[in-house]
C-alpha atoms as a PDB file:
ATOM      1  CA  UNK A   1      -3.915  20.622  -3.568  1.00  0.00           C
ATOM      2  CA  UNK A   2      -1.339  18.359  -2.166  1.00  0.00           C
ATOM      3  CA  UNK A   3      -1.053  16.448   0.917  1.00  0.00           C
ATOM      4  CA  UNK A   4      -4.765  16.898   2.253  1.00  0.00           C
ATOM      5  CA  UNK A   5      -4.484  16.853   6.349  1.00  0.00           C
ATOM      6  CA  UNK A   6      -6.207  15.023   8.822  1.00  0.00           C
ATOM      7  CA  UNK A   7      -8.452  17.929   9.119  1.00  0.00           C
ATOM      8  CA  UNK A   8     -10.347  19.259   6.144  1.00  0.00           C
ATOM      9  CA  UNK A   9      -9.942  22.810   5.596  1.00  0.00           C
ATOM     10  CA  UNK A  10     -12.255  26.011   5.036  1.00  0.00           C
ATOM     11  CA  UNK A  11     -12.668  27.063   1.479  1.00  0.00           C
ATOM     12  CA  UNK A  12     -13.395  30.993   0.867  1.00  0.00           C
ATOM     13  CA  UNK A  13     -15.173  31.965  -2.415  1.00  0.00           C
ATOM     14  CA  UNK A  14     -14.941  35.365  -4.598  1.00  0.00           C
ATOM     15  CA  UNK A  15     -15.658  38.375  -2.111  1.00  0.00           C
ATOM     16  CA  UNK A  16     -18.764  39.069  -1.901  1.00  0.00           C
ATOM     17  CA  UNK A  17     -20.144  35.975  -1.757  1.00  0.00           C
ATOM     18  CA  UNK A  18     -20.495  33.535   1.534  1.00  0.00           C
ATOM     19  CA  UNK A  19     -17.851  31.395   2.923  1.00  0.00           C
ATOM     20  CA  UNK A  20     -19.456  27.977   3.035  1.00  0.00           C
ATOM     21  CA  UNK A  21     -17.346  25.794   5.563  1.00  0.00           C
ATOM     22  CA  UNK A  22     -15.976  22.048   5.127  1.00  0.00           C
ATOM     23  CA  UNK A  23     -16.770  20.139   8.221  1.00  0.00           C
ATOM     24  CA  UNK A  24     -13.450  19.225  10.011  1.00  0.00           C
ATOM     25  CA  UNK A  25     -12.935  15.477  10.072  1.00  0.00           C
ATOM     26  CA  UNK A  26     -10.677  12.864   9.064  1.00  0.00           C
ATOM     27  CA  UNK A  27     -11.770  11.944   5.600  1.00  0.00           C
ATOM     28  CA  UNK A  28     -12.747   8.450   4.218  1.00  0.00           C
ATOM     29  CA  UNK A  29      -9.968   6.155   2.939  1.00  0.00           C
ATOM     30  CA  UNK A  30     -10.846   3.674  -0.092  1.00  0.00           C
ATOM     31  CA  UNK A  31      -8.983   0.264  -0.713  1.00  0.00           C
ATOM     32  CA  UNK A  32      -9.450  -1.459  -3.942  1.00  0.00           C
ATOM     33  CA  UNK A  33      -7.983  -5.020  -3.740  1.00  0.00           C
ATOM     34  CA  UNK A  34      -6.421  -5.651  -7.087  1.00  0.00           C
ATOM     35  CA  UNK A  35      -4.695  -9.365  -6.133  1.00  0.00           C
ATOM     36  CA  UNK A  36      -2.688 -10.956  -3.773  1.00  0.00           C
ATOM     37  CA  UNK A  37      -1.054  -8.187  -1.688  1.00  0.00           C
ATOM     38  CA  UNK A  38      -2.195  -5.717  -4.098  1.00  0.00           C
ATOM     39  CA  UNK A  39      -3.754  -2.599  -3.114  1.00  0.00           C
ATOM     40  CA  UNK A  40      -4.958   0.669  -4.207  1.00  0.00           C
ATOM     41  CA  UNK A  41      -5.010   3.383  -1.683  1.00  0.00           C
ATOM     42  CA  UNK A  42      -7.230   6.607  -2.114  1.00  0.00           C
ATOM     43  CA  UNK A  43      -8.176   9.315  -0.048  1.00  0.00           C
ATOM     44  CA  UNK A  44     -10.978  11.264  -2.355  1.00  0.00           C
ATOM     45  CA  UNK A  45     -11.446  14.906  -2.797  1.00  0.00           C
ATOM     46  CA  UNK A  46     -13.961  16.886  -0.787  1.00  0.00           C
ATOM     47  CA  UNK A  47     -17.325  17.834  -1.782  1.00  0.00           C
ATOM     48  CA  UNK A  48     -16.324  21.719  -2.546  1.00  0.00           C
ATOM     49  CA  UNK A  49     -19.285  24.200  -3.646  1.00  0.00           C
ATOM     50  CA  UNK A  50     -18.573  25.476  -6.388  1.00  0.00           C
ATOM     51  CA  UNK A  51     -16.603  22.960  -8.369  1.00  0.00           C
ATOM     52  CA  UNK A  52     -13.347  23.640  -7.276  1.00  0.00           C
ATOM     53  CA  UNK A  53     -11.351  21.183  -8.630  1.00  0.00           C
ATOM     54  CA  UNK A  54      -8.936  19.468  -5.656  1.00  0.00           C
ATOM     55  CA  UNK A  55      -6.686  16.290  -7.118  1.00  0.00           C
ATOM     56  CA  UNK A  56      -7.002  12.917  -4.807  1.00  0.00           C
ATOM     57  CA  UNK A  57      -3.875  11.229  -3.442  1.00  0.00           C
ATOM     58  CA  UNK A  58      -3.725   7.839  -4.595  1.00  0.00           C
ATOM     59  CA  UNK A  59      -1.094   4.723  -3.369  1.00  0.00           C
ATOM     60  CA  UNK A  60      -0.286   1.597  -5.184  1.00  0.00           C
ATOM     61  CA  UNK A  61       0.920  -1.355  -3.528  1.00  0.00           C
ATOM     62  CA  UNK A  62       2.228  -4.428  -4.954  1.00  0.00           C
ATOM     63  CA  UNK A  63      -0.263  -4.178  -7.815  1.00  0.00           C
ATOM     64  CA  UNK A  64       1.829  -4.278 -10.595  1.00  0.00           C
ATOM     65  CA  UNK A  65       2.897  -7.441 -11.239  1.00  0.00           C
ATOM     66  CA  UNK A  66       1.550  -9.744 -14.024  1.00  0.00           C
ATOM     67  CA  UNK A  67       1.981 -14.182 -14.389  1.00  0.00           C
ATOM     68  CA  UNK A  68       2.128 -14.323 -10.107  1.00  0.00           C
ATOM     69  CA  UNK A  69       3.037 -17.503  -8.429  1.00  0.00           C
ATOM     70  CA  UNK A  70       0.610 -20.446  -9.080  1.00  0.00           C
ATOM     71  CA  UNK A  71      -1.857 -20.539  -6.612  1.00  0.00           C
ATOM     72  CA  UNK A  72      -2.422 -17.486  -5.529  1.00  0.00           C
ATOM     73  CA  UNK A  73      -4.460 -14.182  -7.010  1.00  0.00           C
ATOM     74  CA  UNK A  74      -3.728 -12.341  -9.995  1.00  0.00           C
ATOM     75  CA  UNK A  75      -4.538  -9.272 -11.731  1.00  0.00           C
ATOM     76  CA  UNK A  76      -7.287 -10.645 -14.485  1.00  0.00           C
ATOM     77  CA  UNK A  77      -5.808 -10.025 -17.583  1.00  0.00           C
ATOM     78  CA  UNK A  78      -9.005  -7.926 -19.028  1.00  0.00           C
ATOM     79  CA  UNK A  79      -8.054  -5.466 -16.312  1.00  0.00           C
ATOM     80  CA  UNK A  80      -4.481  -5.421 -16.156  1.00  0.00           C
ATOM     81  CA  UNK A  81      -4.132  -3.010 -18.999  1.00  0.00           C
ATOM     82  CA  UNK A  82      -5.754  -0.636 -17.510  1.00  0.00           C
ATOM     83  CA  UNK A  83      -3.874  -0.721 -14.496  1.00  0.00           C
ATOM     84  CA  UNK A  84      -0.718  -0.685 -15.793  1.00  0.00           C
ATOM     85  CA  UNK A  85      -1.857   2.247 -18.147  1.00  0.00           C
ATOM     86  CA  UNK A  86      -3.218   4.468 -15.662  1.00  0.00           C
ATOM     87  CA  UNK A  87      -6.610   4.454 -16.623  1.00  0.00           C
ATOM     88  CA  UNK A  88      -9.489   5.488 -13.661  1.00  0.00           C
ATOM     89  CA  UNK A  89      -9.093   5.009 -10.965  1.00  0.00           C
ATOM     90  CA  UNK A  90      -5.541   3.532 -11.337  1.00  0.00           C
ATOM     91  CA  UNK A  91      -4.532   7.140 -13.069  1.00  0.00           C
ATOM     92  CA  UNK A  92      -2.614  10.001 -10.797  1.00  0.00           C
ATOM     93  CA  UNK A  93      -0.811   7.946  -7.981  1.00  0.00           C
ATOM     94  CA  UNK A  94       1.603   9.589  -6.456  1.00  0.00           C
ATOM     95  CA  UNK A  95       3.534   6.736  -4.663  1.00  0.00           C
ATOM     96  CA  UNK A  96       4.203   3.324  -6.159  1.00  0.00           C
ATOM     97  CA  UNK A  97       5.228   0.994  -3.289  1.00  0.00           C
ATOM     98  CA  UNK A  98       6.752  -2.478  -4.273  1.00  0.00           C
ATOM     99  CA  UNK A  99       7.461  -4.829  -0.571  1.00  0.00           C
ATOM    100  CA  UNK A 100       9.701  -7.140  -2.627  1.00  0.00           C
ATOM    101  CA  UNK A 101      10.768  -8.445  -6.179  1.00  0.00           C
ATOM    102  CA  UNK A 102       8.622 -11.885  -6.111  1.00  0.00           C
ATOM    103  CA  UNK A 103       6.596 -12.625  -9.339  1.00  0.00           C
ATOM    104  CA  UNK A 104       3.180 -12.595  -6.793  1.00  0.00           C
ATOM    105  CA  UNK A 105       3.922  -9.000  -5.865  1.00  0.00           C
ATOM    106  CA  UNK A 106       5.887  -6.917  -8.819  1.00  0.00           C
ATOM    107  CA  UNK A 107       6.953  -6.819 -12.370  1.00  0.00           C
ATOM    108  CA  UNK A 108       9.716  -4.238 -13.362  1.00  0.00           C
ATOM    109  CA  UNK A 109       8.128  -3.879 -17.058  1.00  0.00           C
ATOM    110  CA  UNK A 110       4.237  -3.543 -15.247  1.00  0.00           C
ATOM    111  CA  UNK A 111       6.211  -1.103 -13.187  1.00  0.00           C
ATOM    112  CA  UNK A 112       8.400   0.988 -15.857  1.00  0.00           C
ATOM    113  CA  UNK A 113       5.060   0.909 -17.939  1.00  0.00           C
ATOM    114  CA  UNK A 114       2.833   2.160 -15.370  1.00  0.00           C
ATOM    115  CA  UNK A 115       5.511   5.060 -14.713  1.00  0.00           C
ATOM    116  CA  UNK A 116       5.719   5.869 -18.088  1.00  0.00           C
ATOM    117  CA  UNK A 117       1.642   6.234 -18.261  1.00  0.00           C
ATOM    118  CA  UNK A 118       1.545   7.988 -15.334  1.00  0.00           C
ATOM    119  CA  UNK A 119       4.216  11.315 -15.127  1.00  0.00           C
ATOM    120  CA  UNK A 120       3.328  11.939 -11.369  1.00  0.00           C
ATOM    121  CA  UNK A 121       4.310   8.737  -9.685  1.00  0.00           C
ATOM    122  CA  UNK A 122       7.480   7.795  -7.788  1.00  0.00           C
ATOM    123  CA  UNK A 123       8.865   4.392  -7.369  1.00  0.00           C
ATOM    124  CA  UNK A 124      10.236   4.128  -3.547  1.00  0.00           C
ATOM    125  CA  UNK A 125      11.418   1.038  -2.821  1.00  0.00           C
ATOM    126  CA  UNK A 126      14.301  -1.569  -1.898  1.00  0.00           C
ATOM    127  CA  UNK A 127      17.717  -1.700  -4.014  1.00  0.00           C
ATOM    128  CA  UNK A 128      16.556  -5.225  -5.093  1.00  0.00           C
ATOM    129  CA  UNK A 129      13.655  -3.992  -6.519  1.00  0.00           C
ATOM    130  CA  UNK A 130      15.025  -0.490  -8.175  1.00  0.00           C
ATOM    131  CA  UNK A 131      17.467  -2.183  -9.963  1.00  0.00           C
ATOM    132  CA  UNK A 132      14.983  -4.345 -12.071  1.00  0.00           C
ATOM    133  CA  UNK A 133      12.952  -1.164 -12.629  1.00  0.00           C
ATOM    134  CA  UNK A 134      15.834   0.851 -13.839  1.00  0.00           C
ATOM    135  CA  UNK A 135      16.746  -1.672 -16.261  1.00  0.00           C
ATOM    136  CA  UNK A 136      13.148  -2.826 -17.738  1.00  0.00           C
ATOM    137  CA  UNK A 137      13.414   1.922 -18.170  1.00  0.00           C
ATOM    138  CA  UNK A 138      16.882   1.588 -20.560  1.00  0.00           C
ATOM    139  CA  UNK A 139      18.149   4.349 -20.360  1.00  0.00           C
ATOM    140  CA  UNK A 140      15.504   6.950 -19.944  1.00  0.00           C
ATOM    141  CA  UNK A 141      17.078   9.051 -17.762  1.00  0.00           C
ATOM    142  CA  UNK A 142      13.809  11.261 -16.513  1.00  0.00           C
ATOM    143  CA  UNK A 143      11.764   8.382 -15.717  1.00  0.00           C
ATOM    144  CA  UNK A 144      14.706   6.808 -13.823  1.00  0.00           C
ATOM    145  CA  UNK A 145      14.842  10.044 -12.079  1.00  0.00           C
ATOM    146  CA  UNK A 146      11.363   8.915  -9.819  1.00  0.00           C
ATOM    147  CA  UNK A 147      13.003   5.553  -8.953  1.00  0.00           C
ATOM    148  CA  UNK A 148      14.248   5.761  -5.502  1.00  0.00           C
ATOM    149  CA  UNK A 149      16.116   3.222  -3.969  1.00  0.00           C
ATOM    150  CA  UNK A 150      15.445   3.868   0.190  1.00  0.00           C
ATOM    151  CA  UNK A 151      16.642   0.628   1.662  1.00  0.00           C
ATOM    152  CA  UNK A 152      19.385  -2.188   1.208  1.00  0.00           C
ATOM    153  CA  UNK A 153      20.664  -4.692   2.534  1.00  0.00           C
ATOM    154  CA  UNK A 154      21.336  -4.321   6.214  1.00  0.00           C
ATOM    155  CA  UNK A 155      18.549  -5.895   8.110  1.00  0.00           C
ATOM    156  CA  UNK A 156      17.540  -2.527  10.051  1.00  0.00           C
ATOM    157  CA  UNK A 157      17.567  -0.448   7.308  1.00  0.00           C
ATOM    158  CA  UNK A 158      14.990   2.322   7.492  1.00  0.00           C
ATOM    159  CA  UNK A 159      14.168   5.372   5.250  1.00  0.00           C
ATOM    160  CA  UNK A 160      11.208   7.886   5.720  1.00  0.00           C
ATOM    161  CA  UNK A 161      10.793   9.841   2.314  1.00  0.00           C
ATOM    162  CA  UNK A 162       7.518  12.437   1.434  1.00  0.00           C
ATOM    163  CA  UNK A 163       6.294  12.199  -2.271  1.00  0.00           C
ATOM    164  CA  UNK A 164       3.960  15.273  -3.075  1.00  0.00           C
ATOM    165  CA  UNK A 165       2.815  15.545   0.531  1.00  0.00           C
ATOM    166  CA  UNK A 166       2.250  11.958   1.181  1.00  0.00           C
ATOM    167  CA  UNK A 167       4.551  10.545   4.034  1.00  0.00           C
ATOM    168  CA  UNK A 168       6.615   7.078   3.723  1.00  0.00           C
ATOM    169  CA  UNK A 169       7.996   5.439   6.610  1.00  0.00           C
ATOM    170  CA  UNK A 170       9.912   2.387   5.259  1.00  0.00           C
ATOM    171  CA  UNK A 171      11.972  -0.507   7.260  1.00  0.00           C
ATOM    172  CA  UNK A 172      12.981  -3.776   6.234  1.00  0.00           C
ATOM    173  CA  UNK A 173      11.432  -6.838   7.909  1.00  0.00           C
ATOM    174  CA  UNK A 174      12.075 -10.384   7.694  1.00  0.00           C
ATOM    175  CA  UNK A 175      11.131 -12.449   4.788  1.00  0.00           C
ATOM    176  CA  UNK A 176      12.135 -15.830   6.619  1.00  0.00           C
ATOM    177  CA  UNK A 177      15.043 -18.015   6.971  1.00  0.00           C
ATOM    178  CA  UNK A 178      17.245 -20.457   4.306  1.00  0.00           C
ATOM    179  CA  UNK A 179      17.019 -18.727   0.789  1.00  0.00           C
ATOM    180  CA  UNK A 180      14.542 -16.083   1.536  1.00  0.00           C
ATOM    181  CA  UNK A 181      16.784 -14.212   4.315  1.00  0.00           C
ATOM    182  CA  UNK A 182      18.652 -12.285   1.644  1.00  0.00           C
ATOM    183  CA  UNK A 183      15.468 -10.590  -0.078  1.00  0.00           C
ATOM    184  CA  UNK A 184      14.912  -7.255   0.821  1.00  0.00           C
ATOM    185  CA  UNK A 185      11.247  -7.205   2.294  1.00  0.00           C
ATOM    186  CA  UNK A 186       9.800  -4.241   3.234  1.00  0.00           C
ATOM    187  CA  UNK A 187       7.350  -2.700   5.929  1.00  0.00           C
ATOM    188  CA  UNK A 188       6.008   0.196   4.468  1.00  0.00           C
ATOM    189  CA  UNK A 189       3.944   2.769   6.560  1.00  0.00           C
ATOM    190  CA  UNK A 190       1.907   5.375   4.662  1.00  0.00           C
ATOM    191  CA  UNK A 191       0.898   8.774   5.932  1.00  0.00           C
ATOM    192  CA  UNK A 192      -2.274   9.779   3.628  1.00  0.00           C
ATOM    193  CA  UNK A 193      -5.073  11.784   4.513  1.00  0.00           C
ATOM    194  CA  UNK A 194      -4.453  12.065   8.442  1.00  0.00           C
ATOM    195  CA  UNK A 195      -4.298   8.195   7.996  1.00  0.00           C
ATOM    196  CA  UNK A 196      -1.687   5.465   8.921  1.00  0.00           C
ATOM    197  CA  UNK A 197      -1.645   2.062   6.735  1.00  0.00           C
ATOM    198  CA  UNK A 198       0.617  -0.525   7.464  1.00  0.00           C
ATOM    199  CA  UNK A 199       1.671  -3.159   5.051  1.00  0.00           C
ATOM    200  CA  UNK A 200       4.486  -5.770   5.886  1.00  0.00           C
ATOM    201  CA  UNK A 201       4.635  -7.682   2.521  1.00  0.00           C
ATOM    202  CA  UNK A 202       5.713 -11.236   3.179  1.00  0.00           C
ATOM    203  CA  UNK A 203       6.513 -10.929   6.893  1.00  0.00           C
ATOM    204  CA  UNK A 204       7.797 -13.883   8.653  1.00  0.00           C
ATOM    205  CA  UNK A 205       8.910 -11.790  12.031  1.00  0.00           C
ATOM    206  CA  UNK A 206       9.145 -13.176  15.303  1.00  0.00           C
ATOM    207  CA  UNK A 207       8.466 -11.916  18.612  1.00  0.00           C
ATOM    208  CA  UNK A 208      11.578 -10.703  18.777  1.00  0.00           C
ATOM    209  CA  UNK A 209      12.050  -8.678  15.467  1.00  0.00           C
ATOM    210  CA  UNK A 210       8.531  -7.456  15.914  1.00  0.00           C
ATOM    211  CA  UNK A 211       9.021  -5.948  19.155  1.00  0.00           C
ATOM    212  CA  UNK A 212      11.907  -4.173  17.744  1.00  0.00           C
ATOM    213  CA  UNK A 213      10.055  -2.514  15.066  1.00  0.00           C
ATOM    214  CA  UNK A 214       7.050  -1.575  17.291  1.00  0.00           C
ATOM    215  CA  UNK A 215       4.396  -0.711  15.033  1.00  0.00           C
ATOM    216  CA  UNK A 216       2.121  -0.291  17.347  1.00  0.00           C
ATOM    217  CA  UNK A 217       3.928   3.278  18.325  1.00  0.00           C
ATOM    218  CA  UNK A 218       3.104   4.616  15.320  1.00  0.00           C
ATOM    219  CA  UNK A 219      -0.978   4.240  16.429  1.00  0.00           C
ATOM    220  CA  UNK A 220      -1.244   2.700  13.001  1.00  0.00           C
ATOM    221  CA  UNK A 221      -5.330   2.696  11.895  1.00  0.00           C
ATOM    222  CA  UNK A 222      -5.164   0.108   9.178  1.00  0.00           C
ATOM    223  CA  UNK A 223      -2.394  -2.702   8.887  1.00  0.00           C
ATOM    224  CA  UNK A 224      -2.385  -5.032   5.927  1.00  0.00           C
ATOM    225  CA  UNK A 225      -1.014  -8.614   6.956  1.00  0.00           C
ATOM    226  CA  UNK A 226      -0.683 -11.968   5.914  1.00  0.00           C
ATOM    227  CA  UNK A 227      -2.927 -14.525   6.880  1.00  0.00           C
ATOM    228  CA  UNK A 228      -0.346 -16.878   8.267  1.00  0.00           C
ATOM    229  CA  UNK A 229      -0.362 -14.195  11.156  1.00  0.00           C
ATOM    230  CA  UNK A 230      -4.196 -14.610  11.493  1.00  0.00           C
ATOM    231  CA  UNK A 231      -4.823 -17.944  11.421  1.00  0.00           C
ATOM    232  CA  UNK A 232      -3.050 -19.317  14.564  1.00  0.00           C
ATOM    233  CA  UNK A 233      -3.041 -18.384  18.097  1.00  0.00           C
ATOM    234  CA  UNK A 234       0.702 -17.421  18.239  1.00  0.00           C
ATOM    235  CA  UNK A 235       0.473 -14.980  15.303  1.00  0.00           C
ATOM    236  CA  UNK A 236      -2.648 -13.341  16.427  1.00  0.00           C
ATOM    237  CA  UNK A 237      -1.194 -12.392  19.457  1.00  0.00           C
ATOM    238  CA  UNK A 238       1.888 -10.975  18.351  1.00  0.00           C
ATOM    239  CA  UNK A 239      -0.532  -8.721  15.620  1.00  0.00           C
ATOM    240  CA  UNK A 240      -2.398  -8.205  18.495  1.00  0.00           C
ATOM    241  CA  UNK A 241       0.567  -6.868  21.011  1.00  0.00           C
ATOM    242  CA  UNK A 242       2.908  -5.342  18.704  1.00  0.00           C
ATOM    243  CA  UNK A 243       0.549  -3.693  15.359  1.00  0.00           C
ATOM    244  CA  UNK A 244      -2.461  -2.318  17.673  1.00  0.00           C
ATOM    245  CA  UNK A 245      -4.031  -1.347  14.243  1.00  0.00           C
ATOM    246  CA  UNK A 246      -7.732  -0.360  14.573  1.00  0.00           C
ATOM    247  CA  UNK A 247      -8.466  -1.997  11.036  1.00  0.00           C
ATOM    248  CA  UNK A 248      -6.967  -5.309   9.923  1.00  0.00           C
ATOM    249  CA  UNK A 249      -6.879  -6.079   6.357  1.00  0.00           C
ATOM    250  CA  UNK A 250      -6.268  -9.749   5.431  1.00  0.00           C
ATOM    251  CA  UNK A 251      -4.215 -10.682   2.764  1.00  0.00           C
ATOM    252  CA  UNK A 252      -2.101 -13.102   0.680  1.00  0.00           C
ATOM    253  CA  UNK A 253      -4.536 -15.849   0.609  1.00  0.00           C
ATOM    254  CA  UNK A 254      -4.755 -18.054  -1.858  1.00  0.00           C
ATOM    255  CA  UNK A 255      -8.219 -18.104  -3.810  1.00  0.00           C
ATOM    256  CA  UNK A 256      -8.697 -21.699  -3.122  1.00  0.00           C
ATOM    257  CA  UNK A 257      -8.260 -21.942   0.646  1.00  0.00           C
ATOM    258  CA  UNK A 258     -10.321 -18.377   0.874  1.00  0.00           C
ATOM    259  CA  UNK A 259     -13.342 -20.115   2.936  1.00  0.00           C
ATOM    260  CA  UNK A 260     -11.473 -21.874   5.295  1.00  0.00           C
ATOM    261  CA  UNK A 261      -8.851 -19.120   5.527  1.00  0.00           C
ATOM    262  CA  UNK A 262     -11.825 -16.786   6.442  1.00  0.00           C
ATOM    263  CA  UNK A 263     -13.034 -18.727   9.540  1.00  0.00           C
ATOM    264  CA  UNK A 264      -9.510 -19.114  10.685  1.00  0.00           C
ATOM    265  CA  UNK A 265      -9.282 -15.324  10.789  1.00  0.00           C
ATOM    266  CA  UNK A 266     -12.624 -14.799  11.745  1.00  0.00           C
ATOM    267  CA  UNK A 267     -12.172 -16.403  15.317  1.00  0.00           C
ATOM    268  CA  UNK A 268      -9.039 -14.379  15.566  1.00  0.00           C
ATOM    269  CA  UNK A 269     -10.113 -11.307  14.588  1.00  0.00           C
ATOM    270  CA  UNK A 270     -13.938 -11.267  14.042  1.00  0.00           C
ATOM    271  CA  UNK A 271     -14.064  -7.799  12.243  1.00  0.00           C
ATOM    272  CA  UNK A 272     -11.071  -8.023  10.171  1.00  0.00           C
ATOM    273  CA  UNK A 273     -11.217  -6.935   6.344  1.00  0.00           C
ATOM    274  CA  UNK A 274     -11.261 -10.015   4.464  1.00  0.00           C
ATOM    275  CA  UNK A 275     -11.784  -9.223   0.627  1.00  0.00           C
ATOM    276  CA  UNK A 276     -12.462 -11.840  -2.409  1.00  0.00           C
ATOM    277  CA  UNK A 277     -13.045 -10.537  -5.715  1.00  0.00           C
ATOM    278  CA  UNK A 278     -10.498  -8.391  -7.221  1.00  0.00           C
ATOM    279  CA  UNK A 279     -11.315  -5.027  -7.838  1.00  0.00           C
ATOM    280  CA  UNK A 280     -13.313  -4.777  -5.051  1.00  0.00           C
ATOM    281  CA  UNK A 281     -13.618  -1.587  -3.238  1.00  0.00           C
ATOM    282  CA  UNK A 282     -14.460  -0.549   0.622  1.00  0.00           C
ATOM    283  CA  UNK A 283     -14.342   2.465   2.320  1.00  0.00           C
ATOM    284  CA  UNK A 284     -13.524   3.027   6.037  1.00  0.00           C
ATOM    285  CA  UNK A 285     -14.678   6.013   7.940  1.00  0.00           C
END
């Protein structure tokens, strides 16, 4: 079944036999940090009488990416076959999301390797990042055919795009000034489950940019940021008057600064997500 709503639905067996109900809710999202930025996103199937299978809609973020930038988390290598071979539970995403082309955040062979593994997932993503992809794929034509290039290079680009009913609202946001104003960052705002997640890659917005893009109109429920917005006043407060998320997820922090990192978020944000060990999973209700 694709797309699963915000509200659960009713399932009706073989006549003659009872109708057992679903509750209606929202149902639980699960995040697996993988490293750095890197996140798996998975809304699971309901508990169906019966055993009626129903397929879960799974989103990558930023996970496939391999030697990183020094100092900062990486996929361990023991593991990073199986994620870019779409073993469980990295098997069946729909949506591969990539924010930008740094080393700490993509790879375009993890990527073309992962799509070749997996036949059901889409690349959507900047032009910068498309082009590596469609080169590391040669010139496999049907593979390149779930590469889509969404934004470029004007600095308010923005594309919305639904792969296999899950919704992608993407807009480019500032990676900083000097040489990193010409990469193509993205915000990337995922629909999944009758959930919104944020995640601004690298952001380095200001007021102004961020009160352009607004997040906070889109009632997002969990926004994945950077810590350099959560560890100072000045960036709290624009997360806190411009995202409005109900859940935020820290990331981008380097392994060895995690401790103090952590209590300079914590008096920010006392409940944010904060997690340390990759592969680690948590579920929000």
């Amino acid at each position: 079944m694709r797309g699963l709503a915000a509200l659960w639905f009713t399932v009706f067996l073989a006549a003659g036999t009872a109708a057992p109900t679903v509750a209606l809710h929202r149902p639980p999202l699960e995040v697996t940090y993988v490293a750095n930025e890197g996140f798996l996103l998975v809304i699971p199937p309901p508990e169906i009488p019966g055993n009626i299978a129903i397929n879960e809609n799974k989103v990558l973020i930023d996970a496939l990416f391999r030697e990183g930038v020094e100092g900062y988390a990486v996929v361990p290598l023991d593991r990073r076959e199986a994620v870019e071979t779409a073993r469980p539970p990295f098997d069946a995403a729909k949506v591969v999301l990539v924010s930008h082309y740094h080393a700490d955040h993509f790879d375009p062979a993890a990527v073309a390797r992962y799509l070749k593994h997996n036949f059901r997932a889409e690349l959507v993503s900047s032009e910068q990042v498309v082009e590596q992809v469609a080169e590391a794929l040669n010139d496999d034509v049907i593979l390149r055919n779930r590469v889509h290039a969404v934004i470029g290079d004007a600095t308010n680009s923005s594309a919305t795009r639904t792969v296999g009913g899950i919704g992608v609202h993407i807009r480019r946001i500032s990676h900083g000034s000097g040489r990193f104003a010409e990469i193509q960052n993205l915000a990337q705002t995922v629909t999944l489950g009758g959930w919104k997640i944020l995640h601004i890659g690298d952001a380095d917005a200001g007021e102004a940019e961020l009160k352009r893009l607004n997040f906070k109109k889109e009632k997002i429920d969990v926004a994945f940021i950077p810590f350099w917005y959560l560890t100072d006043d000045k960036g709290a407060a624009l997360v806190k008057r411009y995202v409005q998320s109900r859940i935020v997820v820290a990331m981008h922090i380097p392994p060895g600064e995690l401790e103090q990192r952590t209590a300079e978020i914590r008096a920010r944000f006392p409940d944010a997500v904060i997690f340390s060990q990759p592969f680690e999973t948590k579920t929000f209700e």
